[in-house]
N, C-alpha and C. Protein backbone atom coordinates (compact mmCIF):
# COMPACT_ATOMS: atom_id res chain seq x y z
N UNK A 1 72.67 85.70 138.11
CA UNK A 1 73.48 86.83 137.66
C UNK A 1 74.66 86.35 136.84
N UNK A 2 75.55 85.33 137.55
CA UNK A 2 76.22 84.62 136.51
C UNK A 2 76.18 84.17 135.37
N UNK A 3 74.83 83.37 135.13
CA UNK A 3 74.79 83.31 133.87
C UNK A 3 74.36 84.14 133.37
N UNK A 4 73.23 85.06 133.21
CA UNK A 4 73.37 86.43 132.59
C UNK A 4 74.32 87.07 132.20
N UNK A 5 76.04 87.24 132.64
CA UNK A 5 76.95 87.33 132.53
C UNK A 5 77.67 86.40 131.08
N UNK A 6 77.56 85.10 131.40
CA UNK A 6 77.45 84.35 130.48
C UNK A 6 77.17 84.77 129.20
N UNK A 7 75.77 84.69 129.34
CA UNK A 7 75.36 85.26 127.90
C UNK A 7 75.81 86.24 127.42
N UNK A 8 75.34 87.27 128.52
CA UNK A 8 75.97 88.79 127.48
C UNK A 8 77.36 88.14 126.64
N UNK A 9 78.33 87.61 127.79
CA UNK A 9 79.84 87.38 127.08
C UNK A 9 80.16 87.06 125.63
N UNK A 10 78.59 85.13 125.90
CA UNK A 10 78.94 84.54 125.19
C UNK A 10 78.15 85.45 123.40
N UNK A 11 77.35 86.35 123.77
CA UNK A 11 76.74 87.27 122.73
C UNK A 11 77.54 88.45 122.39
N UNK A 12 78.43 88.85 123.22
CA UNK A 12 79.62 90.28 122.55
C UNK A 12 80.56 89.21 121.48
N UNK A 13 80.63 87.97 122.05
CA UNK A 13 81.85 87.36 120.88
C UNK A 13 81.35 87.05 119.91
N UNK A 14 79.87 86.07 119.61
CA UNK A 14 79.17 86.13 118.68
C UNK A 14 79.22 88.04 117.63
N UNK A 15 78.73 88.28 118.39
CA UNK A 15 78.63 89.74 117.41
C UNK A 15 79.78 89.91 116.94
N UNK A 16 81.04 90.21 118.10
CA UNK A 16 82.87 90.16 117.20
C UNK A 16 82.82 89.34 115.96
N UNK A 17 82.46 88.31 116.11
CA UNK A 17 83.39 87.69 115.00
C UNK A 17 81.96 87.83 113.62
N UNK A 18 81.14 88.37 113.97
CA UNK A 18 80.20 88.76 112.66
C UNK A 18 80.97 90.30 112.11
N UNK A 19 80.85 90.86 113.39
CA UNK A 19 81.59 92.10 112.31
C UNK A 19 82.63 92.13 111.40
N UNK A 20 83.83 90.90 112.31
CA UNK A 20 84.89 90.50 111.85
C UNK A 20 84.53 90.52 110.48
N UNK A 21 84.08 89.62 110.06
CA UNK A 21 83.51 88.98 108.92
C UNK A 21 82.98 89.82 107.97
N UNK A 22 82.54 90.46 108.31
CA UNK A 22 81.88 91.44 107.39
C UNK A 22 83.20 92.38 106.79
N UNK A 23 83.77 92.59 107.54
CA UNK A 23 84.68 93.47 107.28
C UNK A 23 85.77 93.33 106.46
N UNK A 24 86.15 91.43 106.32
CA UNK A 24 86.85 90.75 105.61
C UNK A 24 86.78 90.25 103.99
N UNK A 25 85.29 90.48 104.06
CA UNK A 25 84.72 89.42 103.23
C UNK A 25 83.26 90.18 102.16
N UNK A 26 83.20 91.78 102.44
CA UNK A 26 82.13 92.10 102.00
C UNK A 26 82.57 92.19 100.05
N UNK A 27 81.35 91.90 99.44
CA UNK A 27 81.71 92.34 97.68
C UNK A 27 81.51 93.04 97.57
N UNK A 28 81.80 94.27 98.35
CA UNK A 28 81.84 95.67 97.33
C UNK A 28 83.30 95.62 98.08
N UNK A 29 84.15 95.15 98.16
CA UNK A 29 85.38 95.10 98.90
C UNK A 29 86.62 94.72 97.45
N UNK A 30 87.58 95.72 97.81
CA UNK A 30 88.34 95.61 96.47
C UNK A 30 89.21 94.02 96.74
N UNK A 31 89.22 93.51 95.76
CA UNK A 31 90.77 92.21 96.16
C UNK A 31 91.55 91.99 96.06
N UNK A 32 92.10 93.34 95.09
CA UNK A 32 93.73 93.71 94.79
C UNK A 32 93.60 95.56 95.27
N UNK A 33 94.77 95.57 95.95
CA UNK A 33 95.31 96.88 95.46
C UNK A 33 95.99 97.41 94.06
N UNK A 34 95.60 98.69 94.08
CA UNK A 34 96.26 99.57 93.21
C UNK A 34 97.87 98.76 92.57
N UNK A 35 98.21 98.85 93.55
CA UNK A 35 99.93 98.76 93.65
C UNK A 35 99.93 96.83 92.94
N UNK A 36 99.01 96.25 93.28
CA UNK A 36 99.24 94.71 92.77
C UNK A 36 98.64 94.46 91.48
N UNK A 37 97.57 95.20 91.51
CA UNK A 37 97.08 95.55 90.40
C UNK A 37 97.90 96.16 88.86
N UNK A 38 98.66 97.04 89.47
CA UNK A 38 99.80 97.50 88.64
C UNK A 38 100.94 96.96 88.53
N UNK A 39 101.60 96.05 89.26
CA UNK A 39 102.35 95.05 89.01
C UNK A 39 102.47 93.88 88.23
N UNK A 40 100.89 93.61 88.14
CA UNK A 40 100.56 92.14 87.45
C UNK A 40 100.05 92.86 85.92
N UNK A 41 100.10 94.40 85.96
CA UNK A 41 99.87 94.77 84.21
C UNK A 41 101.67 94.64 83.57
N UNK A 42 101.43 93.58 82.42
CA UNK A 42 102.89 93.79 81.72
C UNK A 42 103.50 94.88 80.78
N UNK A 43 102.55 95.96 80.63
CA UNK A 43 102.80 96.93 79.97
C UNK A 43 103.48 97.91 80.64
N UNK A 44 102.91 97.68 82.00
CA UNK A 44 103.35 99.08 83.10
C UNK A 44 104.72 99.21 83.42
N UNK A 45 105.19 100.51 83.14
CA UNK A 45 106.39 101.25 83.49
C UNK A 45 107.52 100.96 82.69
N UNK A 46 107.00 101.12 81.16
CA UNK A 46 108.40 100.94 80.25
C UNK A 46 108.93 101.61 80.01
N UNK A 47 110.30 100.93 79.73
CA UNK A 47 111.46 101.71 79.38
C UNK A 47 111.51 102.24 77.88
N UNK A 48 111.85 103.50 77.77
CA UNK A 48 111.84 104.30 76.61
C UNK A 48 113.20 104.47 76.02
N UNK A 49 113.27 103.86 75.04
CA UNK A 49 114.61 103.94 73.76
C UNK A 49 114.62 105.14 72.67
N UNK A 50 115.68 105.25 72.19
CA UNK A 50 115.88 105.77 71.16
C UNK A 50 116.33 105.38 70.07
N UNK A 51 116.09 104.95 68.61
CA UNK A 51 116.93 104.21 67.83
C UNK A 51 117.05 105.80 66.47
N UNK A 52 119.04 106.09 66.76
CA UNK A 52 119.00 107.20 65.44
C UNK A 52 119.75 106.74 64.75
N UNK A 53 119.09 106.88 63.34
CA UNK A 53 119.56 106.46 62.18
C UNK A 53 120.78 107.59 61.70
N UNK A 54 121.64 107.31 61.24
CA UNK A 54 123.09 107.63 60.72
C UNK A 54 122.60 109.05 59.50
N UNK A 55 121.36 108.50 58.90
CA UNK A 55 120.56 109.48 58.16
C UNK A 55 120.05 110.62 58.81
N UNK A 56 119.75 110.23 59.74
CA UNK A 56 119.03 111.20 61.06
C UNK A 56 117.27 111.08 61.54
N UNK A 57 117.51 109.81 61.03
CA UNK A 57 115.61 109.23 61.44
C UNK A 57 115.78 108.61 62.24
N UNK A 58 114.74 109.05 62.78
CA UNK A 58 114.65 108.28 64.54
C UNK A 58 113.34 107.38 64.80
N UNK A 59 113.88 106.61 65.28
CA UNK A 59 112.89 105.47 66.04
C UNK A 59 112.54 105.47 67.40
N UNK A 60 111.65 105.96 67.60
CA UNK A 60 111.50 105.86 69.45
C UNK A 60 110.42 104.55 69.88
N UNK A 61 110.55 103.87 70.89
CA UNK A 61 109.99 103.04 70.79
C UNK A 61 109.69 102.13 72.84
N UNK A 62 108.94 101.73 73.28
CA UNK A 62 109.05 100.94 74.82
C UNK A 62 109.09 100.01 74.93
N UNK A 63 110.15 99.73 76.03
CA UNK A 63 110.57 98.16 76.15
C UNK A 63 109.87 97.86 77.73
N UNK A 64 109.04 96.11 77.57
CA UNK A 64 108.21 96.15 78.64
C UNK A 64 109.05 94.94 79.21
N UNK A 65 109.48 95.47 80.50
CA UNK A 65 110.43 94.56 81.53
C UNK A 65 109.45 93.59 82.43
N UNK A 66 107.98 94.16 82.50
CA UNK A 66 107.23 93.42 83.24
C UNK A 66 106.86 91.93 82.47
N UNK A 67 106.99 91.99 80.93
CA UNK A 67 106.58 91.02 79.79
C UNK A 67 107.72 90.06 79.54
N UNK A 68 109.48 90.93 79.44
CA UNK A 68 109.96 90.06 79.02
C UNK A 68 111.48 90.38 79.62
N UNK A 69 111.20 90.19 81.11
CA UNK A 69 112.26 90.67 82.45
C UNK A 69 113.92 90.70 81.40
N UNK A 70 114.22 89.11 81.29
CA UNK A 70 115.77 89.21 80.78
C UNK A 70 115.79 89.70 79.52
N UNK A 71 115.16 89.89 78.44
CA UNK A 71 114.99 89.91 77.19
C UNK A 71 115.46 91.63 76.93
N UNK A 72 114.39 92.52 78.08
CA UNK A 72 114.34 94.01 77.73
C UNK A 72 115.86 94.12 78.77
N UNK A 73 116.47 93.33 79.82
CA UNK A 73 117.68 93.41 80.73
C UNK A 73 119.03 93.26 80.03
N UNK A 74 118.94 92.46 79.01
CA UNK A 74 119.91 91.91 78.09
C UNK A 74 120.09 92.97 76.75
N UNK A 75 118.69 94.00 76.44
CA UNK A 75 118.83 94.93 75.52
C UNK A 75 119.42 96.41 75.94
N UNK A 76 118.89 96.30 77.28
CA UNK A 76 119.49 97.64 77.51
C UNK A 76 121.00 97.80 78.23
N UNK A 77 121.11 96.64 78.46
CA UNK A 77 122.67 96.73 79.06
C UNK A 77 123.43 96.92 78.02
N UNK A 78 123.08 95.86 76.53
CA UNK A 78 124.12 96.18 75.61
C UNK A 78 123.79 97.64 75.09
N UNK A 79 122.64 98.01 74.96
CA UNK A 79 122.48 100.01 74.59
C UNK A 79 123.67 100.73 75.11
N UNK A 80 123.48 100.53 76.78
CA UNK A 80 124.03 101.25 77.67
C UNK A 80 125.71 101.02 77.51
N UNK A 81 126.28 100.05 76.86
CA UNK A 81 127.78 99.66 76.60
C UNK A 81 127.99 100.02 75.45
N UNK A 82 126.93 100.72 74.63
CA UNK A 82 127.32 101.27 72.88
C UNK A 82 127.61 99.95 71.87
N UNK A 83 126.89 98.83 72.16
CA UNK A 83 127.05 97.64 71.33
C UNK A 83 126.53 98.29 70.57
N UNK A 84 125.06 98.49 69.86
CA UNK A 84 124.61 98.68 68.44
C UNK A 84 125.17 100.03 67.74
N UNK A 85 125.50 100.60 68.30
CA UNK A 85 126.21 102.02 67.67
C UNK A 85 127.38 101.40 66.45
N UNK A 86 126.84 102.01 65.46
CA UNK A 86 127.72 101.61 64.22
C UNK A 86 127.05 100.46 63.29
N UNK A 87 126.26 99.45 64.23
CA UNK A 87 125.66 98.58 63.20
C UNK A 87 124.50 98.59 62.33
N UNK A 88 124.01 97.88 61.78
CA UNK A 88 123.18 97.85 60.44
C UNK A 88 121.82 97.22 60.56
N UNK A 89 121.04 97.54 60.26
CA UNK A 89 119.95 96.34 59.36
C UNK A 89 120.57 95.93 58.36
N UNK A 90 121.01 94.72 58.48
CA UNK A 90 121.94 93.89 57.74
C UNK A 90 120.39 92.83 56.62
N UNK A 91 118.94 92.44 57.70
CA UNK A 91 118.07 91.88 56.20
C UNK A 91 116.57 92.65 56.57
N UNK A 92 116.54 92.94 55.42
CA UNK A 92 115.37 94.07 55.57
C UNK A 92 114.15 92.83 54.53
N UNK A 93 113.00 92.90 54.81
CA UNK A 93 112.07 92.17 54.10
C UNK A 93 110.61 92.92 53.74
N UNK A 94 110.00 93.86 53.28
CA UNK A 94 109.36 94.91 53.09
C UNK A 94 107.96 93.67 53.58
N UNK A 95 106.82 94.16 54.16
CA UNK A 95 105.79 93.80 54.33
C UNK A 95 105.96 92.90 55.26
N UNK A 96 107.03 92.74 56.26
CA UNK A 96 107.86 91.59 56.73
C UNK A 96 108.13 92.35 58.02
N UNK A 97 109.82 92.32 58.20
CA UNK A 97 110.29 92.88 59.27
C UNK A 97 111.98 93.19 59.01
N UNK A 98 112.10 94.44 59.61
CA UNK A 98 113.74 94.78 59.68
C UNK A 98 114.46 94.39 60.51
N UNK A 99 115.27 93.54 60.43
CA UNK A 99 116.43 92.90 61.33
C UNK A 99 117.99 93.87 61.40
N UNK A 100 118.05 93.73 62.54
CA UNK A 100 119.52 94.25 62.93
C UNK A 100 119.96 94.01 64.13
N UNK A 101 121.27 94.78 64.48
CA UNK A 101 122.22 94.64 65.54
C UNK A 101 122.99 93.36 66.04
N UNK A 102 123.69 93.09 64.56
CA UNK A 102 124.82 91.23 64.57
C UNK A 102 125.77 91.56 63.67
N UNK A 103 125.53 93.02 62.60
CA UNK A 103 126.75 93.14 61.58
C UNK A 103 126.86 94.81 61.74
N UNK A 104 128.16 95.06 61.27
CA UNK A 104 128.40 96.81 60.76
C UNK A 104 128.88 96.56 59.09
N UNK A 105 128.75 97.98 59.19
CA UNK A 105 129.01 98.21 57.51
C UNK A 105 129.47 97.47 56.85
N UNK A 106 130.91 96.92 57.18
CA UNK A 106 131.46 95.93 56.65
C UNK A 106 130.82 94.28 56.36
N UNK A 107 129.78 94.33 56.86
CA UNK A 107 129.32 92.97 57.40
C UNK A 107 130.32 91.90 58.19
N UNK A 108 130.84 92.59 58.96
CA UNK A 108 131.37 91.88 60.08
C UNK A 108 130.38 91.80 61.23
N UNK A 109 130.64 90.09 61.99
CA UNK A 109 129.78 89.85 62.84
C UNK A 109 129.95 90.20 64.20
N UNK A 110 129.24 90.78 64.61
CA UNK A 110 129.48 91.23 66.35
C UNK A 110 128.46 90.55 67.20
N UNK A 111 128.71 89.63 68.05
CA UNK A 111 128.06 88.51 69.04
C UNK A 111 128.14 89.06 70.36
N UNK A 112 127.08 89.11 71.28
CA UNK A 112 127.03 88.51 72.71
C UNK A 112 126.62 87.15 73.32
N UNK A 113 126.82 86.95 74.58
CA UNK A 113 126.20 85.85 75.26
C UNK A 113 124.14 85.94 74.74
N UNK A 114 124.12 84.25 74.68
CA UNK A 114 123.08 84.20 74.25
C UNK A 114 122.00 84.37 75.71
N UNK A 115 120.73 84.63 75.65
CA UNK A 115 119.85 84.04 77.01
C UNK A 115 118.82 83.73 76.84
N UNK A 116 117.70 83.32 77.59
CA UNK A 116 116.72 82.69 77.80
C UNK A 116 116.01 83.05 76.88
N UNK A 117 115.28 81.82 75.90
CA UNK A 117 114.27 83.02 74.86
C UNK A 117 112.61 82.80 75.67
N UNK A 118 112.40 83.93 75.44
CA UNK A 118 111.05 84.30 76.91
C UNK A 118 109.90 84.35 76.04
N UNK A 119 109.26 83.35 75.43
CA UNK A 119 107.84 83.16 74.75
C UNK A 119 107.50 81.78 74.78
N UNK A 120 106.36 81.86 74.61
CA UNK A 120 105.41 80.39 74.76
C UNK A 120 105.78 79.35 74.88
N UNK A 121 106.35 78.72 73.51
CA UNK A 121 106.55 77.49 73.18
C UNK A 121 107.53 76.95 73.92
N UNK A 122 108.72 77.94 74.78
CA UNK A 122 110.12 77.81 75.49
C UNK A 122 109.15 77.59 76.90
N UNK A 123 108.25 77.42 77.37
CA UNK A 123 107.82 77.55 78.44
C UNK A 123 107.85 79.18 78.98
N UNK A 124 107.53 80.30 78.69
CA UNK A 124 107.25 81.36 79.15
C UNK A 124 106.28 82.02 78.86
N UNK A 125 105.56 82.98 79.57
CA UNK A 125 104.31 83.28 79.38
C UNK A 125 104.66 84.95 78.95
N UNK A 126 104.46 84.94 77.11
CA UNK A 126 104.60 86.40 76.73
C UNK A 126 103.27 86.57 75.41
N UNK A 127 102.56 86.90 76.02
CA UNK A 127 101.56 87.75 75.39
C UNK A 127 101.50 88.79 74.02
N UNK A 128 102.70 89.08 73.90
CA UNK A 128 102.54 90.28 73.09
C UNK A 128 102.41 90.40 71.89
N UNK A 129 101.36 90.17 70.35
CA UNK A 129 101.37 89.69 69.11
C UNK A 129 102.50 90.72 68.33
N UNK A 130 103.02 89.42 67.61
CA UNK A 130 103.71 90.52 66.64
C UNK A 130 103.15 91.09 65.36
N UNK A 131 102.65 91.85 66.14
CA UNK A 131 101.92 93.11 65.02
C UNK A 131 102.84 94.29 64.61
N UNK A 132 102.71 95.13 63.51
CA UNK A 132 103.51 96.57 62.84
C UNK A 132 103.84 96.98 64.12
N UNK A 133 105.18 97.60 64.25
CA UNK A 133 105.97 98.30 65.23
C UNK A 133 106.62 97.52 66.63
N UNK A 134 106.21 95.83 66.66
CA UNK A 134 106.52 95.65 67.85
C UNK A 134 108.10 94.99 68.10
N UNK A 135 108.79 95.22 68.82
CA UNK A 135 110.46 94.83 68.74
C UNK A 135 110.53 92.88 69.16
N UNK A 136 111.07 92.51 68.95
CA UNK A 136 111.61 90.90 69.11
C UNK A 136 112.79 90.63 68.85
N UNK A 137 113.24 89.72 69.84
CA UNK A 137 114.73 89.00 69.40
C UNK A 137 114.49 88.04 67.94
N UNK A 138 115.85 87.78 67.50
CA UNK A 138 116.07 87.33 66.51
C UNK A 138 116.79 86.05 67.09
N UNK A 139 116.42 84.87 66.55
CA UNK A 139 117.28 83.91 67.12
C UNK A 139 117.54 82.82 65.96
N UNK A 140 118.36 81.42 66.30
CA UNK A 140 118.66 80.58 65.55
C UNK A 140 117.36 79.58 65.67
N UNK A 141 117.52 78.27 65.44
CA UNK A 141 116.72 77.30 65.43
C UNK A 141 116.88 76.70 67.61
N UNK A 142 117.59 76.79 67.84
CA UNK A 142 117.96 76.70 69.07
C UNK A 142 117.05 77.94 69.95
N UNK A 143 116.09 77.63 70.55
CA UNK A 143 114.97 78.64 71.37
C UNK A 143 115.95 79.74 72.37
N UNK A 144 117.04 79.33 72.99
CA UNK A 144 117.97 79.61 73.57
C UNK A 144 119.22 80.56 73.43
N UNK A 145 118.76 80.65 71.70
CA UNK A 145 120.13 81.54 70.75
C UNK A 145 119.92 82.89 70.57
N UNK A 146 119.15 83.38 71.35
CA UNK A 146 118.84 85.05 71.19
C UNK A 146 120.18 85.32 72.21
N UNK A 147 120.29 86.64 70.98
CA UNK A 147 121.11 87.10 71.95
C UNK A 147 121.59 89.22 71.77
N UNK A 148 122.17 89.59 70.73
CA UNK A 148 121.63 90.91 70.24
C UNK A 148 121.05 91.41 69.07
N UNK A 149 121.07 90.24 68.21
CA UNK A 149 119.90 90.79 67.04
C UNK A 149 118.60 91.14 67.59
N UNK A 150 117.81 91.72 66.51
CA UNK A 150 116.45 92.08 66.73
C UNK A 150 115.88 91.97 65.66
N UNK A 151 114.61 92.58 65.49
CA UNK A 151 113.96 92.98 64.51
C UNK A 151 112.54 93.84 64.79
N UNK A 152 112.55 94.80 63.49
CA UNK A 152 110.99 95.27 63.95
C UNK A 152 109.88 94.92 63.12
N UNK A 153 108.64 94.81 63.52
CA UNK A 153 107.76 94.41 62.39
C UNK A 153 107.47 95.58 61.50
N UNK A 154 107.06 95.31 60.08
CA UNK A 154 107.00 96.27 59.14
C UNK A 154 105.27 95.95 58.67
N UNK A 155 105.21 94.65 59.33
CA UNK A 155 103.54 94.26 59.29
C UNK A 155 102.92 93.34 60.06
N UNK A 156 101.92 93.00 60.24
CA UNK A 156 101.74 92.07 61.41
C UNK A 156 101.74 90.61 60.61
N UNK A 157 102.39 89.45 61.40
CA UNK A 157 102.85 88.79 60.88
C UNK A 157 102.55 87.43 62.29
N UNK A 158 101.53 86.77 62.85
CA UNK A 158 101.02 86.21 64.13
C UNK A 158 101.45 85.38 63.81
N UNK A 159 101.81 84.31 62.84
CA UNK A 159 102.44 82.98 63.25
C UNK A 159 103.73 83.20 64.40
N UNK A 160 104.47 84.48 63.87
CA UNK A 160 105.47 84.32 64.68
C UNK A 160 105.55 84.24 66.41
N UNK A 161 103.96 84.94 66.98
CA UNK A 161 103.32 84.83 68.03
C UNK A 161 103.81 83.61 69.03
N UNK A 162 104.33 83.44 70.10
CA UNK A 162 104.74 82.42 70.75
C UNK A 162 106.12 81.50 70.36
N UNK A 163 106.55 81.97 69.65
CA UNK A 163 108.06 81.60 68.62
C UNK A 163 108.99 82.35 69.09
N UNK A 164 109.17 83.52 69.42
CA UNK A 164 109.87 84.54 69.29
C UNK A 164 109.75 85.52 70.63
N UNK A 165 110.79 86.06 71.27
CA UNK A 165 110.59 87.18 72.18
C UNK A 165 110.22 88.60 72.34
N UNK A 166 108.97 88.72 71.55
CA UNK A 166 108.20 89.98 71.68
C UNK A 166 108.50 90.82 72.91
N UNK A 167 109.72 92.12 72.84
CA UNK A 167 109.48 92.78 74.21
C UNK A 167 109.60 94.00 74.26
N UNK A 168 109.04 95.00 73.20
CA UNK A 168 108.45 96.45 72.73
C UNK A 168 108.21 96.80 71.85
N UNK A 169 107.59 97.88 71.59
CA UNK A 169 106.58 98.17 70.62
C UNK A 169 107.30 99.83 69.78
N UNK A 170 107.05 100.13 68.60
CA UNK A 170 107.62 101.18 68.34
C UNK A 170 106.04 102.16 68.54
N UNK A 171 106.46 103.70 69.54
CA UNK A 171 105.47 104.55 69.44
C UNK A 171 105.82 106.06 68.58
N UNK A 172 106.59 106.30 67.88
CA UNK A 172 106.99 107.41 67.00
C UNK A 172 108.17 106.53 65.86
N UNK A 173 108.16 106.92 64.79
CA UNK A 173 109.36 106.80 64.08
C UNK A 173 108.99 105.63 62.85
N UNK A 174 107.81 105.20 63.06
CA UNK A 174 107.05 104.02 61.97
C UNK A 174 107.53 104.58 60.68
N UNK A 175 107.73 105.59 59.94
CA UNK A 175 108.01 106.13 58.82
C UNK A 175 109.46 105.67 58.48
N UNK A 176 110.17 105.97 59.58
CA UNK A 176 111.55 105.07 59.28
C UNK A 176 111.30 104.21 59.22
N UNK A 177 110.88 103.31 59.56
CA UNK A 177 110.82 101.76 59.86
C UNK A 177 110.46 101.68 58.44
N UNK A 178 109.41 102.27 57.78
CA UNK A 178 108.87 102.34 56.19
C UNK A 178 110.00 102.44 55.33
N UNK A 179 110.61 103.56 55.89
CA UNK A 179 111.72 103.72 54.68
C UNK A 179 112.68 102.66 54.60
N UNK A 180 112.98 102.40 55.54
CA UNK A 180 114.18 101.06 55.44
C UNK A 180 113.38 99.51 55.06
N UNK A 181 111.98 99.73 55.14
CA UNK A 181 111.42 98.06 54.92
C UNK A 181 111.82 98.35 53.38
N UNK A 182 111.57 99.54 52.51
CA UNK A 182 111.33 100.10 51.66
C UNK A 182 112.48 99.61 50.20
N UNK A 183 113.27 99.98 50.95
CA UNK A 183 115.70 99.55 50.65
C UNK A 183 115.24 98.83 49.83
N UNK A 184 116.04 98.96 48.65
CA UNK A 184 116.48 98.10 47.97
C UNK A 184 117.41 97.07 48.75
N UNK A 185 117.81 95.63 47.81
CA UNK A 185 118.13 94.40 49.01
C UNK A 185 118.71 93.80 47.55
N UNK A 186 119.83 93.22 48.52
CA UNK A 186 120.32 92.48 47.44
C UNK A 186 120.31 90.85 48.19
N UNK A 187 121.19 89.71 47.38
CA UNK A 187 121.28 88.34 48.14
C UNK A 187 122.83 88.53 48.36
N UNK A 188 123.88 88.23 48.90
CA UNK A 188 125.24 88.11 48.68
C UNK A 188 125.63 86.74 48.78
N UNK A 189 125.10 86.16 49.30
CA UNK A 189 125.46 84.80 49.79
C UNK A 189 124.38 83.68 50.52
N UNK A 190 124.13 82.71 50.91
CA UNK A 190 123.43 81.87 50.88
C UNK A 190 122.61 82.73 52.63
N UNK A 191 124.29 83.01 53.17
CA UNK A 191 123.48 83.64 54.83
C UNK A 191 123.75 84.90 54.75
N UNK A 192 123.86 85.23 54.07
CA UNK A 192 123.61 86.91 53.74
C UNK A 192 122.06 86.91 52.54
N UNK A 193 121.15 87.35 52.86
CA UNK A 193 120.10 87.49 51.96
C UNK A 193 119.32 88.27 52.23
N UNK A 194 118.37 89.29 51.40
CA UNK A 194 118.32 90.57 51.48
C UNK A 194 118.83 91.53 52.67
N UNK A 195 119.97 91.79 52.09
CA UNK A 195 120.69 93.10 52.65
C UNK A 195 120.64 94.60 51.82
N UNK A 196 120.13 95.19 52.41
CA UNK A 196 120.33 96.70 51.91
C UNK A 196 121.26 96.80 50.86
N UNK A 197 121.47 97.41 49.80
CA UNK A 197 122.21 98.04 49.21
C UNK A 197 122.65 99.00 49.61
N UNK A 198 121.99 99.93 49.98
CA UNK A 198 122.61 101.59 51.10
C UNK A 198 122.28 101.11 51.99
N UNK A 199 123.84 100.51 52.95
CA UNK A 199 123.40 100.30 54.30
C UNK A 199 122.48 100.95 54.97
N UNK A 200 121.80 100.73 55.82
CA UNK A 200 121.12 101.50 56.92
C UNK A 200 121.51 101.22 58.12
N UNK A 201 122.17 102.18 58.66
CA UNK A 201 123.36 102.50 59.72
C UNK A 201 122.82 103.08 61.00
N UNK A 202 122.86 102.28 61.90
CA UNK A 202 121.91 102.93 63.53
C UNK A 202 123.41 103.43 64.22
N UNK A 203 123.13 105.06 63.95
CA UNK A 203 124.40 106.11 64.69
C UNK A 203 124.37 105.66 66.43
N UNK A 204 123.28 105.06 66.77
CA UNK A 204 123.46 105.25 68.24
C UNK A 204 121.91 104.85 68.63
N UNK A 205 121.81 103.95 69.75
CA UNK A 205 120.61 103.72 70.53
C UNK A 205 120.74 104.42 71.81
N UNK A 206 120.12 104.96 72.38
CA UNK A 206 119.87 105.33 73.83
C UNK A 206 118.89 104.98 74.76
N UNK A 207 119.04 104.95 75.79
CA UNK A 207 118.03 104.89 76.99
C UNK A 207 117.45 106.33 77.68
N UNK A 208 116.29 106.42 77.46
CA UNK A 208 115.67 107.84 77.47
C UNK A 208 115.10 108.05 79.34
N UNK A 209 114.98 107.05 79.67
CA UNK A 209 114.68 107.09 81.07
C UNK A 209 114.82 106.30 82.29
């Protein structure tokens, strides 16, 4: 009777730890959740800008925090403090890309602290090609020197791919972006080179959400 006992025992634990198993380990069994799943996408849950032109053209456009954490942290704080309000696309390059937010009308220079530049070659992992409409820091020869310039693409342009901190994309307002690649440009000086002739003046950026 004892060992009969035995067995049954030693056969309920056998069976436990098969079900176990099954239950752990089957392939029709998902291996991420929803929620991790959506965490590890770098597109998910961007932040929505506003860029209005002094003319009254608007740029709307998303900044992806999951792609380029300090990059889109460092843009919207200065939004949120009214840094670019008043400044310019100071070099516009048609088929190229529009640069701004380092001069105002006057071409006086307005600086922040520089930070981390968050693409490839710096050791960071950013994905995002710079193709028509997508936003990037502007930096020096120093990987490290971004800091509130930008620029938008006016065309796709992939060498710059892994160079540069790709961290949103424009989704309404491409027509502006046309009109200003568009500007006449003059040279003024060796580091002044194509600049607008009619400034193009950003009245105000906002944070939409």
């Amino acid at each position: 009777m004892k060992t009969m006992k035995r067995l049954l025992a030693a056969l309920a634990a056998a069976m436990m730890m098969l079900t176990m198993a099954g239950c752990s380990g089957g392939g029709t069994q998902p291996t991420e959740t929803p929620a991790a799943t959506q965490a590890a996408d770098p597109y998910a849950d961007p932040i929505h800008i506003t860029i209005e032109m002094e003319n009254g053209g608007l740029i709307k456009a998303e900044l992806y925090p999951n792609l380029a954490p300090e990059t889109v942290k460092n843009f919207v704080n200065l939004v949120n403090d009214g840094f670019y309000d008043g400044l310019i696309f100071h070099r516009v390059i048609e088929g190229f890309m529009i640069q701004g937010g380092g001069f105002d009308q006057d071409l006086q220079q307005k600086t922040s602290p520089s930070i981390k530049g968050e693409f490839t070659s710096n050791g960071f992992d950013n994905g995002l090609s710079h193709t028509r409409g997508v936003l990037s820091m502007a930096r020096a020869s120093d990987p490290d020197s971004g800091s509130c310039q930008f620029f938008i693409m006016h065309q796709d342009w992939p060498s710059l791919d892994g160079e540069y901190a790709a961290f949103g994309k424009v989704t309404e307002g491409m027509d502006v972006v046309d009109a200003i690649a568009e500007t006449k440009v003059e040279n003024l000086s060796q580091n002044m080179q194509d600049v607008p002739v009619t400034p193009q003046v950003i009245k105000s950026i906002t944070v939409d959400n």
